[in-house]
PDB file of N, CA and C in Angstrom:
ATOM      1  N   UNK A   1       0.834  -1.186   0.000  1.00  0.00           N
ATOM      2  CA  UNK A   1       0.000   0.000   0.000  1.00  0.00           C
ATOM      3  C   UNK A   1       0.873   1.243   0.000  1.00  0.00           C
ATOM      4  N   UNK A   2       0.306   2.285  -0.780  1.00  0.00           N
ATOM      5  CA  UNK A   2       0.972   3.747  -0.565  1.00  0.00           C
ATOM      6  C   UNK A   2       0.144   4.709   0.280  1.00  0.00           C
ATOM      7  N   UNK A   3       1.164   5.422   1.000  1.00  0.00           N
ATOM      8  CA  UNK A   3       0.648   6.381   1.676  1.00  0.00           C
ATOM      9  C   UNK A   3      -0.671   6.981   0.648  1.00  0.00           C
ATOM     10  N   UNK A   4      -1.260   8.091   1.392  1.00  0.00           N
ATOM     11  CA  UNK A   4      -2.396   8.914   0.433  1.00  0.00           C
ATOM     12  C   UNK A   4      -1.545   9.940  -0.024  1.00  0.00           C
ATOM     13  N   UNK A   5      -2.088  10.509  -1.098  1.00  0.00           N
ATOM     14  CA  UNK A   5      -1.764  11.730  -1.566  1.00  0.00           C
ATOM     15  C   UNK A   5      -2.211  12.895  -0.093  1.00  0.00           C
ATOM     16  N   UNK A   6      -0.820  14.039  -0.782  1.00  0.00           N
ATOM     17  CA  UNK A   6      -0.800  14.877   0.304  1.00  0.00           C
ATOM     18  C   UNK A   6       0.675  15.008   1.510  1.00  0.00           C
ATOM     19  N   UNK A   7       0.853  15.646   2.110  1.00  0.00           N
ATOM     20  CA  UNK A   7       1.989  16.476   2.880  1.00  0.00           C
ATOM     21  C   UNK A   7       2.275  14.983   3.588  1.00  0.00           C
ATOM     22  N   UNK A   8       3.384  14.497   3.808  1.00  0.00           N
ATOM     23  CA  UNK A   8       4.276  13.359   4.278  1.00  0.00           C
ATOM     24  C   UNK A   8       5.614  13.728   4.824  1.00  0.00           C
ATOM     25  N   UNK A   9       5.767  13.460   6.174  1.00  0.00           N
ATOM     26  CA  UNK A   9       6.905  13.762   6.723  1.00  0.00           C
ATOM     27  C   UNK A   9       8.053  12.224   6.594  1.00  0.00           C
ATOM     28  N   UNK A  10       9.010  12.853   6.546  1.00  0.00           N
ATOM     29  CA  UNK A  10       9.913  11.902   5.708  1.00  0.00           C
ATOM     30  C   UNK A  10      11.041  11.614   7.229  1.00  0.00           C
ATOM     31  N   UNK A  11      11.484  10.474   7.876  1.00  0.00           N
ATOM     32  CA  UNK A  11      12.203  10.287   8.862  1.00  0.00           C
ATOM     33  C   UNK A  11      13.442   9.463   8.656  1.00  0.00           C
ATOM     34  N   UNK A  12      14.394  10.249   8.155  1.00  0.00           N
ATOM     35  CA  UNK A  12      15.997   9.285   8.200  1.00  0.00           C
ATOM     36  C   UNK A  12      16.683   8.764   9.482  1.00  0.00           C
ATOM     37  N   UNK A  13      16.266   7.530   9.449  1.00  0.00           N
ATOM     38  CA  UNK A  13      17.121   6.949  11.321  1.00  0.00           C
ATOM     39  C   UNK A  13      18.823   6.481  10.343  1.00  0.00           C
ATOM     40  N   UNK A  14      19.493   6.525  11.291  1.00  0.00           N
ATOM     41  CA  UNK A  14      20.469   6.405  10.353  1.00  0.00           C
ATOM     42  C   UNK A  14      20.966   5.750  11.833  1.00  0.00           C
ATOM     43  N   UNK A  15      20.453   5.508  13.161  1.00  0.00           N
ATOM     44  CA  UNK A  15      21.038   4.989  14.242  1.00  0.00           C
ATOM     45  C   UNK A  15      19.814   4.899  15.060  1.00  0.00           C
ATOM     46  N   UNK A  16      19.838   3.909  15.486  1.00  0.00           N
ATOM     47  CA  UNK A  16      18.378   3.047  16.938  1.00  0.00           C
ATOM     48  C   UNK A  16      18.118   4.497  17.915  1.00  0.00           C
ATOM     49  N   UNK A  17      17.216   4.257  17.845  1.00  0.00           N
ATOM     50  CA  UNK A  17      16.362   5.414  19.195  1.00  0.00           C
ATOM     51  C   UNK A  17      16.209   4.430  20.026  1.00  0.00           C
ATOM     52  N   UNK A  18      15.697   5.069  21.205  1.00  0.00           N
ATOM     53  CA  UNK A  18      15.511   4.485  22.340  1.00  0.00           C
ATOM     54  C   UNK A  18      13.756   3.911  22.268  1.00  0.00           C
ATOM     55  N   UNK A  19      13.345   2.825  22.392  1.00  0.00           N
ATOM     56  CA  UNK A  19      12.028   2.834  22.668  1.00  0.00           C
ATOM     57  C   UNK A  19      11.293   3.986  22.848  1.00  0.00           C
ATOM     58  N   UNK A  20      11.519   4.264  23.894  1.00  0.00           N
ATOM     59  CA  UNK A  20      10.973   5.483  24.785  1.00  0.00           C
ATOM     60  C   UNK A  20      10.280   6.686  23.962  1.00  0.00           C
ATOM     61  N   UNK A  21      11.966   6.938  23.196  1.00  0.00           N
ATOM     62  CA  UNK A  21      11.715   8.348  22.476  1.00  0.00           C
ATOM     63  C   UNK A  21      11.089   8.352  20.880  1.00  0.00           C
ATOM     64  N   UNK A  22      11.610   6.845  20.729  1.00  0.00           N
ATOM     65  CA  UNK A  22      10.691   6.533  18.994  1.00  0.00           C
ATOM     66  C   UNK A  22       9.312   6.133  19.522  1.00  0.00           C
ATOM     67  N   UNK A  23       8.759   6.025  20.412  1.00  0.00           N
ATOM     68  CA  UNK A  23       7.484   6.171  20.808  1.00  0.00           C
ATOM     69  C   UNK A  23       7.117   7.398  20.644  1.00  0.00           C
ATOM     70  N   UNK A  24       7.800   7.882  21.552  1.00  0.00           N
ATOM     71  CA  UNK A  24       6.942   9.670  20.967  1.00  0.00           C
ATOM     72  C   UNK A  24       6.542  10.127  20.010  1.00  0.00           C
ATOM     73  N   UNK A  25       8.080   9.974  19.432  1.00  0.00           N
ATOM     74  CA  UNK A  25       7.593  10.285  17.859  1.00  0.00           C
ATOM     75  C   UNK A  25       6.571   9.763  17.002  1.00  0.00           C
ATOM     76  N   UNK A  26       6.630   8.448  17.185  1.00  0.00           N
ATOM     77  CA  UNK A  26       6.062   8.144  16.409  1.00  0.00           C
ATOM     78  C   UNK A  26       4.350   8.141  16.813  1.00  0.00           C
ATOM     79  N   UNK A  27       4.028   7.975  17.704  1.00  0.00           N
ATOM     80  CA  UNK A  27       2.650   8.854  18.636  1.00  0.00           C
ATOM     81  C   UNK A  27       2.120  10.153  18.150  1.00  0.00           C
ATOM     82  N   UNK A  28       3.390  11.185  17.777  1.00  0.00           N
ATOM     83  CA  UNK A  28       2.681  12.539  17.034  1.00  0.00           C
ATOM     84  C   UNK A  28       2.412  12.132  15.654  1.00  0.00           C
ATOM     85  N   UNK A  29       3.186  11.458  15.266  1.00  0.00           N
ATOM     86  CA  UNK A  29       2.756  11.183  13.916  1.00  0.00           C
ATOM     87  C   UNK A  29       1.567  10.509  13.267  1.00  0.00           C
ATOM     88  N   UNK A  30       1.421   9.665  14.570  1.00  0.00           N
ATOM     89  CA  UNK A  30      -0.161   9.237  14.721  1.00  0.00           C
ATOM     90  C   UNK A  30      -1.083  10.038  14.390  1.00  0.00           C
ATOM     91  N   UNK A  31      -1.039  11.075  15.629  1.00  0.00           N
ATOM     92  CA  UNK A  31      -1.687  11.600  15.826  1.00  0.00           C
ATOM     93  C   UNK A  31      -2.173  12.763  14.405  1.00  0.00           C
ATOM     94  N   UNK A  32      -0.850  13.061  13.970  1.00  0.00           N
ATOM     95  CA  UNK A  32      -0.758  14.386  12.830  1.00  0.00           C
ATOM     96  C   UNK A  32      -1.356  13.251  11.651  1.00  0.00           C
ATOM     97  N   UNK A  33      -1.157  12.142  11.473  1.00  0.00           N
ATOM     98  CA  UNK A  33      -1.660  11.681  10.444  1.00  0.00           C
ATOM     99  C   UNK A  33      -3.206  11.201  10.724  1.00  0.00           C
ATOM    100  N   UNK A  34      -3.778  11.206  11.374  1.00  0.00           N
ATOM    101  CA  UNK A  34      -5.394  11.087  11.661  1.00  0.00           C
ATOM    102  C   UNK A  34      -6.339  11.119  10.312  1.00  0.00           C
ATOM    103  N   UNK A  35      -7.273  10.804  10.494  1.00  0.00           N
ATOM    104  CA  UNK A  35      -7.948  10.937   8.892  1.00  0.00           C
ATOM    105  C   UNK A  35      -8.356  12.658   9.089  1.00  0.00           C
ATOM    106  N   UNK A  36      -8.101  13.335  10.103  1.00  0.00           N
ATOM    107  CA  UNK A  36      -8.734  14.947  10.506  1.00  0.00           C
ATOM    108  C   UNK A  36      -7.280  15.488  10.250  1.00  0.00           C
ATOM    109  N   UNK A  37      -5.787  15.011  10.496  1.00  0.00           N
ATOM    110  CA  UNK A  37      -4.609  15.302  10.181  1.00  0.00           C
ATOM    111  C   UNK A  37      -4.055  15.792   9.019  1.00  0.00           C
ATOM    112  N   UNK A  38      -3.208  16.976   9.486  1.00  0.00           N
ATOM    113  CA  UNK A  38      -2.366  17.648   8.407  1.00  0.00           C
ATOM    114  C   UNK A  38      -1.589  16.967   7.715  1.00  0.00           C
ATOM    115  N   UNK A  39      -1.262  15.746   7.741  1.00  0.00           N
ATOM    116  CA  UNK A  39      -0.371  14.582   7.690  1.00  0.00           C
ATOM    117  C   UNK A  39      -0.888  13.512   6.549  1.00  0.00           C
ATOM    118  N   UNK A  40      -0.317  12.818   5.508  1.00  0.00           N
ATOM    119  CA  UNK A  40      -0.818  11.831   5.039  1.00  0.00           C
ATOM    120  C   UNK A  40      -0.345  10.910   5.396  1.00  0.00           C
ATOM    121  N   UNK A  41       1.084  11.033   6.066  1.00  0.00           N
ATOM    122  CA  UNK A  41       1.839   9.583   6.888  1.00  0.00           C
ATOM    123  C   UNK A  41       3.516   9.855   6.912  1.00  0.00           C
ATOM    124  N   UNK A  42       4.061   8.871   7.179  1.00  0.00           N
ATOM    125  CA  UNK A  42       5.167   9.398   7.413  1.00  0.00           C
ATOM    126  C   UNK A  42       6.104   8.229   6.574  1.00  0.00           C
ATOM    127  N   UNK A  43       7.102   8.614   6.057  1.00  0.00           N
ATOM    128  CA  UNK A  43       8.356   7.843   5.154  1.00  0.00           C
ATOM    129  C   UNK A  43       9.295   7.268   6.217  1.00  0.00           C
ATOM    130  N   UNK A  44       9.861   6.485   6.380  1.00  0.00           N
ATOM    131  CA  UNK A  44      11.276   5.908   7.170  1.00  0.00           C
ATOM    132  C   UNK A  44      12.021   5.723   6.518  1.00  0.00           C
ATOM    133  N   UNK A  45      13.367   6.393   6.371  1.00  0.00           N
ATOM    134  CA  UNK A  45      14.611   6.179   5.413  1.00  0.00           C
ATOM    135  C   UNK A  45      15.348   5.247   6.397  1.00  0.00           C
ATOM    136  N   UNK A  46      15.612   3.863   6.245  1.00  0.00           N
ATOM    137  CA  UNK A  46      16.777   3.630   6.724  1.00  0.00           C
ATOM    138  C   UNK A  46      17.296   2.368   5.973  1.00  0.00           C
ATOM    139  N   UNK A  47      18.629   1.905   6.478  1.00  0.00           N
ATOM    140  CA  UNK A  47      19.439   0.816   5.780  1.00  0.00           C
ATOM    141  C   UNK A  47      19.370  -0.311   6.899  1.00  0.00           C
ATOM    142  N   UNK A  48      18.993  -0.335   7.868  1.00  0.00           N
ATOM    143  CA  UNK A  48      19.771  -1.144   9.039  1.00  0.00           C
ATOM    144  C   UNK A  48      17.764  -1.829   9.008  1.00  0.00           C
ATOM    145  N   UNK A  49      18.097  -3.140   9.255  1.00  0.00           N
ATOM    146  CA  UNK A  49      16.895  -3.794   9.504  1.00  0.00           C
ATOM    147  C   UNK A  49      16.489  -3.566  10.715  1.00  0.00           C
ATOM    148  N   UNK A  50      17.338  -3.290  11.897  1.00  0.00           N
ATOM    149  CA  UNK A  50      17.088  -4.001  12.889  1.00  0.00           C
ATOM    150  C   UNK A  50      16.423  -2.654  13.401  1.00  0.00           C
ATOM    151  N   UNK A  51      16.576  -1.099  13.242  1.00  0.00           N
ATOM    152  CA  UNK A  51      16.213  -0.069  13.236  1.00  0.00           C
ATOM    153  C   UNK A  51      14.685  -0.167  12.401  1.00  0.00           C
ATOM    154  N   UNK A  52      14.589  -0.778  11.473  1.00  0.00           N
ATOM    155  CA  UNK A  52      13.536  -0.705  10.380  1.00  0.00           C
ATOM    156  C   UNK A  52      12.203  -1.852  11.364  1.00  0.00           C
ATOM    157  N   UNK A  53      13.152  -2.715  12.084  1.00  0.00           N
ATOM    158  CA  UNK A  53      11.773  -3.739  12.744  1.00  0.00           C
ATOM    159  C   UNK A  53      11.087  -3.237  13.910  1.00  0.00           C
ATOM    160  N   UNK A  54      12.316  -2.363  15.009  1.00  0.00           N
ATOM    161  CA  UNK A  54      11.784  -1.501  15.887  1.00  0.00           C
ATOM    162  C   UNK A  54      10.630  -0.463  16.187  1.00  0.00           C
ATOM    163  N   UNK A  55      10.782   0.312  14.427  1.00  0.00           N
ATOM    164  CA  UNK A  55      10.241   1.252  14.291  1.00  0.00           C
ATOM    165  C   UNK A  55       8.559   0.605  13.709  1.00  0.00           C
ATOM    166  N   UNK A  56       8.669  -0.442  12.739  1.00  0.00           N
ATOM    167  CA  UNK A  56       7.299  -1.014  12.584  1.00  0.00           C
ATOM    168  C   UNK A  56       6.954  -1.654  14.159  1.00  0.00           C
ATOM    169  N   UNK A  57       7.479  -2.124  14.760  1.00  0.00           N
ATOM    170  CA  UNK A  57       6.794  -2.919  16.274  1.00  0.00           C
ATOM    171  C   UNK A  57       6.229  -1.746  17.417  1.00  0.00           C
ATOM    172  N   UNK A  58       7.530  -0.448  17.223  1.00  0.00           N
ATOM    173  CA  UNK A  58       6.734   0.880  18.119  1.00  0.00           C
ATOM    174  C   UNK A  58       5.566   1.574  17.220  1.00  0.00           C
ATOM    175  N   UNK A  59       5.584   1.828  15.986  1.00  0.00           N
ATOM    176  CA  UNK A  59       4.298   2.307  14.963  1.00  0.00           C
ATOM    177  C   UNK A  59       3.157   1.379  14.989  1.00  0.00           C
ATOM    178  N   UNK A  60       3.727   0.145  15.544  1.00  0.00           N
ATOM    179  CA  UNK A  60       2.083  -0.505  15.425  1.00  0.00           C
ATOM    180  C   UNK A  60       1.350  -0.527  16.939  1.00  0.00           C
ATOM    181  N   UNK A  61       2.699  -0.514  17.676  1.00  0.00           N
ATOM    182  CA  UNK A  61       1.867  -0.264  19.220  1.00  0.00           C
ATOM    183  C   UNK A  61       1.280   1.276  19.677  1.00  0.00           C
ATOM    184  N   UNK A  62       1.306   2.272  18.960  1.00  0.00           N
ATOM    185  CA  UNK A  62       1.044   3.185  18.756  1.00  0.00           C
ATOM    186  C   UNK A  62      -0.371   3.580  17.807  1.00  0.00           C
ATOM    187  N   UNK A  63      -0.511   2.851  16.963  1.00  0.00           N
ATOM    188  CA  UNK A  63      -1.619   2.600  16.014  1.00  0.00           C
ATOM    189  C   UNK A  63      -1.137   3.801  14.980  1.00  0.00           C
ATOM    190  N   UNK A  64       0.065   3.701  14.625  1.00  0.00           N
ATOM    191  CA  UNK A  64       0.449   4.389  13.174  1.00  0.00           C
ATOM    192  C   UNK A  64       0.621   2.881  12.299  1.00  0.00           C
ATOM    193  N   UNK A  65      -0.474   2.582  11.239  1.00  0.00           N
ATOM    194  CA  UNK A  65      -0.439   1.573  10.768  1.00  0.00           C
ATOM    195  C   UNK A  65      -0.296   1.727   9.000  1.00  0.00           C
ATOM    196  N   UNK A  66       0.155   1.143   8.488  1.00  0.00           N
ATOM    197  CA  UNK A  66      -0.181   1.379   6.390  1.00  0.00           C
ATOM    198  C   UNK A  66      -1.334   1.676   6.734  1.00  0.00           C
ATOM    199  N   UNK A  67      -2.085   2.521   6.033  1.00  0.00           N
ATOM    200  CA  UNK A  67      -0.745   3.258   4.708  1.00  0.00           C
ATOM    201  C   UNK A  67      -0.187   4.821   5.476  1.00  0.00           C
ATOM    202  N   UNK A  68      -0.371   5.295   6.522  1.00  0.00           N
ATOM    203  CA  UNK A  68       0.354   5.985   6.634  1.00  0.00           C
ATOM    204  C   UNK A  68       1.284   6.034   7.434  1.00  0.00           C
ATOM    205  N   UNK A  69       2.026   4.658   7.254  1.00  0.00           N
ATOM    206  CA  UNK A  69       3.836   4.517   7.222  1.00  0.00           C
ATOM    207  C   UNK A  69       4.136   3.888   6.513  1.00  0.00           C
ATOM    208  N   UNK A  70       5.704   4.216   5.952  1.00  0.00           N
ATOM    209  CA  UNK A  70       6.487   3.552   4.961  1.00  0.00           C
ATOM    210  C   UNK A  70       7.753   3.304   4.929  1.00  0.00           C
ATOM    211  N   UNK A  71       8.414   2.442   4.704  1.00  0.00           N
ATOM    212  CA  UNK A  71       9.449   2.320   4.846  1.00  0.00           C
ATOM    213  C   UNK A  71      10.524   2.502   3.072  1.00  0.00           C
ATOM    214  N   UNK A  72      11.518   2.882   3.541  1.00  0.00           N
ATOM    215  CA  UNK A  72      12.589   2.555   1.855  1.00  0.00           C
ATOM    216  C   UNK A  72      13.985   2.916   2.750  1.00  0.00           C
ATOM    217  N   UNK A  73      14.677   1.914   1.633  1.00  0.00           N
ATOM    218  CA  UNK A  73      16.306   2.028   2.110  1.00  0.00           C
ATOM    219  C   UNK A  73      17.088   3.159   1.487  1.00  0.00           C
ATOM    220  N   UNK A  74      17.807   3.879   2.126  1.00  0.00           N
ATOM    221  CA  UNK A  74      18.569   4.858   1.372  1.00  0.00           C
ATOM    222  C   UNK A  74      19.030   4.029  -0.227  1.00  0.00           C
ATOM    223  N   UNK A  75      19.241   3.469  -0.547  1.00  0.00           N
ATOM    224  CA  UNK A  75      19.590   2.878  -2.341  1.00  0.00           C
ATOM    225  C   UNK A  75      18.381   3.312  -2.567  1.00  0.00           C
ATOM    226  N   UNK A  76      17.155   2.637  -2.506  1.00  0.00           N
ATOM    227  CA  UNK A  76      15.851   3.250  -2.976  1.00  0.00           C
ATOM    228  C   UNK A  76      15.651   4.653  -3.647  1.00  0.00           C
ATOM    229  N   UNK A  77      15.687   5.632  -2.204  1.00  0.00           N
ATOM    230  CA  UNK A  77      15.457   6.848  -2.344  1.00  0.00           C
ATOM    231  C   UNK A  77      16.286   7.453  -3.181  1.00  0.00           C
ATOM    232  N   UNK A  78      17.693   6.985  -3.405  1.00  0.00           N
ATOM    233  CA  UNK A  78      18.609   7.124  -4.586  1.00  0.00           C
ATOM    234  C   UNK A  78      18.566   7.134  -5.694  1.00  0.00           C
ATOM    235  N   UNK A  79      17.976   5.776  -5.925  1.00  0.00           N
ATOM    236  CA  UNK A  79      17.381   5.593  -6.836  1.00  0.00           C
ATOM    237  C   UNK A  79      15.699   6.225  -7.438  1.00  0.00           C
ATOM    238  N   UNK A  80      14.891   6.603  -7.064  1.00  0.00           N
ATOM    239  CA  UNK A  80      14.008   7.240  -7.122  1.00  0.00           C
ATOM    240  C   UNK A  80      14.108   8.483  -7.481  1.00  0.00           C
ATOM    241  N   UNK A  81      15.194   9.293  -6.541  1.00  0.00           N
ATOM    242  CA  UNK A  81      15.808  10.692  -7.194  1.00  0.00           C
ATOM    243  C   UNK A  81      15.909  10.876  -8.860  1.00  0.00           C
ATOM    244  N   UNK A  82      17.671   9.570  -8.792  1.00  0.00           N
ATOM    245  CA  UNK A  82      18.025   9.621  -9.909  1.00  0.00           C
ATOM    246  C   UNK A  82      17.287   9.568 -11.384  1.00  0.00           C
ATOM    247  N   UNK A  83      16.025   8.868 -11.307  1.00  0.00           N
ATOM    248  CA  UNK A  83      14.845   8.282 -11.809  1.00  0.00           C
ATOM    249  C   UNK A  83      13.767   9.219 -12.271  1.00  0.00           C
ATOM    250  N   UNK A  84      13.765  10.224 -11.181  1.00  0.00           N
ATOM    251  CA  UNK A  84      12.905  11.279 -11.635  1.00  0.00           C
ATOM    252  C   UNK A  84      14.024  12.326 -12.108  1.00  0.00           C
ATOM    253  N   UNK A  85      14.887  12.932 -11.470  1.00  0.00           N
ATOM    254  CA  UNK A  85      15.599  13.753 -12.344  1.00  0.00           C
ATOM    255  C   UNK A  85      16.082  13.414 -13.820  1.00  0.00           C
ATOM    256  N   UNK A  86      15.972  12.014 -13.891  1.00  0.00           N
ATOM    257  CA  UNK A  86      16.306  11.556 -15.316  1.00  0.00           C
ATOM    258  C   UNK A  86      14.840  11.994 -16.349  1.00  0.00           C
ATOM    259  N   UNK A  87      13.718  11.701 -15.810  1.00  0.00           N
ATOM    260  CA  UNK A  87      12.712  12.011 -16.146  1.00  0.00           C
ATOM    261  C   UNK A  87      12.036  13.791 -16.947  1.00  0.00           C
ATOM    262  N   UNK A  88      12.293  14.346 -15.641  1.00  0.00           N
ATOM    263  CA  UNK A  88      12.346  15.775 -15.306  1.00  0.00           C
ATOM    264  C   UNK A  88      13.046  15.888 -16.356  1.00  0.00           C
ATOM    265  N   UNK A  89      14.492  15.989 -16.446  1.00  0.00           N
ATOM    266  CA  UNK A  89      15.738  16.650 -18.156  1.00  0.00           C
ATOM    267  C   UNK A  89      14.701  15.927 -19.488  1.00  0.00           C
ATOM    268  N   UNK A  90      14.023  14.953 -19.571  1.00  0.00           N
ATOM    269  CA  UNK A  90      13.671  14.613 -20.508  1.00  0.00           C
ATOM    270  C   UNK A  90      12.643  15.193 -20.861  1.00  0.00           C
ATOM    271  N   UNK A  91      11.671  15.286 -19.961  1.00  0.00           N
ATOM    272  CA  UNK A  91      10.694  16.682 -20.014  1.00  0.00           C
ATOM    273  C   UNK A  91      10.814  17.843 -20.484  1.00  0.00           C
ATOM    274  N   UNK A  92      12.293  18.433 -19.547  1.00  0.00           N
ATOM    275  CA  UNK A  92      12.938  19.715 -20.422  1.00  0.00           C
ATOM    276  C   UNK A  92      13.325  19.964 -21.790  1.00  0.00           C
ATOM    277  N   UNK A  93      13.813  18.850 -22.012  1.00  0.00           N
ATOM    278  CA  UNK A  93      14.472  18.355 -23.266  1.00  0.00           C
ATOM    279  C   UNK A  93      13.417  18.410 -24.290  1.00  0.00           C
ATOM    280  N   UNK A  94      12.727  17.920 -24.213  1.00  0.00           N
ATOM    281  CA  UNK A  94      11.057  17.342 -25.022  1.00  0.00           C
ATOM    282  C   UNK A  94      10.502  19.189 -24.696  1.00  0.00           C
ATOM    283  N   UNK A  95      10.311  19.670 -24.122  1.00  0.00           N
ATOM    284  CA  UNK A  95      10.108  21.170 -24.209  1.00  0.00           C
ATOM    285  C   UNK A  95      10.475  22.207 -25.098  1.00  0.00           C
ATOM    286  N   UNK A  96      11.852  22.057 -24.713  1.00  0.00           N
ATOM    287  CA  UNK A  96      12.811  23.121 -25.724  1.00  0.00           C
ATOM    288  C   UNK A  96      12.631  22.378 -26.559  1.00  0.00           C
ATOM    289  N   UNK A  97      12.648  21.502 -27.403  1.00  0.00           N
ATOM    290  CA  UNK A  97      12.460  20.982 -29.049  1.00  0.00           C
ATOM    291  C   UNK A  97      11.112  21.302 -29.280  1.00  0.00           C
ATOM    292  N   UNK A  98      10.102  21.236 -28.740  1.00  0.00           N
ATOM    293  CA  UNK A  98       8.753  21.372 -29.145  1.00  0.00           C
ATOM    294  C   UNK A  98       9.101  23.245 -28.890  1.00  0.00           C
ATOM    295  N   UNK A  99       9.241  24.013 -28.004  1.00  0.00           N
ATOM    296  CA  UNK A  99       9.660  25.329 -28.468  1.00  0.00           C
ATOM    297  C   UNK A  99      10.394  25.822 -29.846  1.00  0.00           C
ATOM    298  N   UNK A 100      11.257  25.201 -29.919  1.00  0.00           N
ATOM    299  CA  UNK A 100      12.196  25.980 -30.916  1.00  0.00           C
ATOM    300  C   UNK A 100      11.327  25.487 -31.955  1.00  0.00           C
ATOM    301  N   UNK A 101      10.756  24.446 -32.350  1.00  0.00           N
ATOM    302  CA  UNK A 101       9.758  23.599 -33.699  1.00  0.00           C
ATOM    303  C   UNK A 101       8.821  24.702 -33.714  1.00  0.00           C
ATOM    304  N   UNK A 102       8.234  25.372 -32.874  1.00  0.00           N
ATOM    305  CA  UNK A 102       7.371  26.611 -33.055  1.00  0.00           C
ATOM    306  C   UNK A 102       7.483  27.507 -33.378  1.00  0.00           C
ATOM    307  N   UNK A 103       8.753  27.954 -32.858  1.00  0.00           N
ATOM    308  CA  UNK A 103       9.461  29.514 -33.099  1.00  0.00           C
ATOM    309  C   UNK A 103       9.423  30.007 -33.747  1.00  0.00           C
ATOM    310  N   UNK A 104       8.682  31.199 -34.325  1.00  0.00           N
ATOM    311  CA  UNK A 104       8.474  31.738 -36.069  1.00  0.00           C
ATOM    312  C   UNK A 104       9.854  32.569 -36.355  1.00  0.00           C
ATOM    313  N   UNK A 105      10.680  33.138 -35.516  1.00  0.00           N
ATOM    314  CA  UNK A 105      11.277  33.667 -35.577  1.00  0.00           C
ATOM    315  C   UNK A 105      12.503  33.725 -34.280  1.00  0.00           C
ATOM    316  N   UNK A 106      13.637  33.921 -34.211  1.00  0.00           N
ATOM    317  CA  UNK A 106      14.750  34.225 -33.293  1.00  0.00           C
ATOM    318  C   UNK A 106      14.031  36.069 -32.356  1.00  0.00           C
ATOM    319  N   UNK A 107      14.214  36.092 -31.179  1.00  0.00           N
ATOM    320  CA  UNK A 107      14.361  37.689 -30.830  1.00  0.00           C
ATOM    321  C   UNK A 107      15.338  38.220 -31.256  1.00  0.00           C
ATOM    322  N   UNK A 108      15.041  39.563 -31.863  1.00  0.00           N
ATOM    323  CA  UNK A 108      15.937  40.568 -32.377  1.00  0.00           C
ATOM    324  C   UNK A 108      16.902  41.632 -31.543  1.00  0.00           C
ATOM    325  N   UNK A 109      17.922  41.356 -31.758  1.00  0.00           N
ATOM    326  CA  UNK A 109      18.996  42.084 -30.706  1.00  0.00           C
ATOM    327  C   UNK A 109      18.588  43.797 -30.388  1.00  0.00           C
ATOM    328  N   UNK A 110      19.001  43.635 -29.062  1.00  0.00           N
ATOM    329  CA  UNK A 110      18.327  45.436 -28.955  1.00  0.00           C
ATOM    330  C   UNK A 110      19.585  46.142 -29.732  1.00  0.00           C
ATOM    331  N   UNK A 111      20.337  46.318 -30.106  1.00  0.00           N
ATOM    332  CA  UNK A 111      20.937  46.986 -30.737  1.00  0.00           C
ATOM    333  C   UNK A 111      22.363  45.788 -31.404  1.00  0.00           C
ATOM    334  N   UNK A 112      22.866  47.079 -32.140  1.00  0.00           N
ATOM    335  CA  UNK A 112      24.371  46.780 -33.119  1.00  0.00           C
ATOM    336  C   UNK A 112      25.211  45.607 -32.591  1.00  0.00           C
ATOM    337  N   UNK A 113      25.878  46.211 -30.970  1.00  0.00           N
ATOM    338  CA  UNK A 113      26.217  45.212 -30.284  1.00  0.00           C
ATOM    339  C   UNK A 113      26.197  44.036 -29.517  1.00  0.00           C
ATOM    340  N   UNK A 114      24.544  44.004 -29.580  1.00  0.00           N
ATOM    341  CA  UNK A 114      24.154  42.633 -29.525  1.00  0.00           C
ATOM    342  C   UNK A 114      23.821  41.730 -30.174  1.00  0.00           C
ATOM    343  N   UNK A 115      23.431  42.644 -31.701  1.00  0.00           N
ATOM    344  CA  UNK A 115      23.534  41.751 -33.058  1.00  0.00           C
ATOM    345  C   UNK A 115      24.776  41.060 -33.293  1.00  0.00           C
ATOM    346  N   UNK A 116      25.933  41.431 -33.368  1.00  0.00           N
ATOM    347  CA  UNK A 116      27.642  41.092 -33.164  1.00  0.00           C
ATOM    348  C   UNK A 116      27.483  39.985 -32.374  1.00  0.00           C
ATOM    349  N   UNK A 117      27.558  40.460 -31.217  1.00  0.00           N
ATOM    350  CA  UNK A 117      27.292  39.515 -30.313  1.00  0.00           C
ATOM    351  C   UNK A 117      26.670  38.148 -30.798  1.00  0.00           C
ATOM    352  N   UNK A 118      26.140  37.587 -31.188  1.00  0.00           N
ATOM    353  CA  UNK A 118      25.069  36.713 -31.736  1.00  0.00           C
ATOM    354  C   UNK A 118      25.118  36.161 -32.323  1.00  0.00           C
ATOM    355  N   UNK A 119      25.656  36.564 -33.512  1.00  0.00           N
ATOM    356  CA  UNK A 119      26.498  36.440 -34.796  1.00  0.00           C
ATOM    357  C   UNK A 119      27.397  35.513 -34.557  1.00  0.00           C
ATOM    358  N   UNK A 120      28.437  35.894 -33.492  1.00  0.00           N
ATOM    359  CA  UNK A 120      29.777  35.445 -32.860  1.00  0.00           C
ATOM    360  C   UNK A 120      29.327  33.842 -32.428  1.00  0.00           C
ATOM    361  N   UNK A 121      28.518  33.894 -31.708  1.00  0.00           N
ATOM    362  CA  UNK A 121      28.114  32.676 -30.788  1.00  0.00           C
ATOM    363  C   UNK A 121      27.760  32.212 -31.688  1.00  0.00           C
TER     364      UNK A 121
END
């Protein structure tokens, strides 16, 4: 399942919390993700399983349940970046060609020395 569409707070553990205090947290997040909540759920970035089983065993004793928590490993989110920014340039790319294919004409230099200019390039 995916979170819902909408505002998602994103949490990189990159080292074990204490019970105690990943309770808390994860309790507001409960709470902020409510179906009345500003929240659609919350992301968990981490690499370490044993951090990743903690955090599902305190989110479920808490009643933060799917879909609004998620887990991905930093490679993931890496990958996902890379994936959409690859995407995104191709978009751009596919833009400016469908621009310039339109273009009836170049803009005309405000003057002498920017005609030169222009020329040059």
């Amino acid at each position: 399942m995916q979170i819902a569409p909408g505002p998602v707070a994103i949490e990189v553990e990159l080292q074990r919390k204490t019970a105690r205090r990943l309770r808390g947290i994860l309790a507001m997040y409960a709470r902020l993700s409510d179906d009345d909540g500003p929240l659609a759920g919350v992301i968990y970035v981490t690499d370490s399983t044993d951090v990743a089983q903690l955090v599902a065993r305190v989110a479920d004793d808490v009643g933060l349940w799917n879909p609004a928590i998620s887990f991905r490993t930093i490679r993931d989110v890496k990958a996902q970046t890379y994936a959409a920014a690859r995407a995104r340039a191709a978009d751009n790319w596919t833009d400016a060609t469908a621009m310039m294919a339109t273009a009836v004409e170049p803009p005309r230099p405000r003057c002498q020395r920017h005609a030169a200019a222009a020329i040059e390039r």
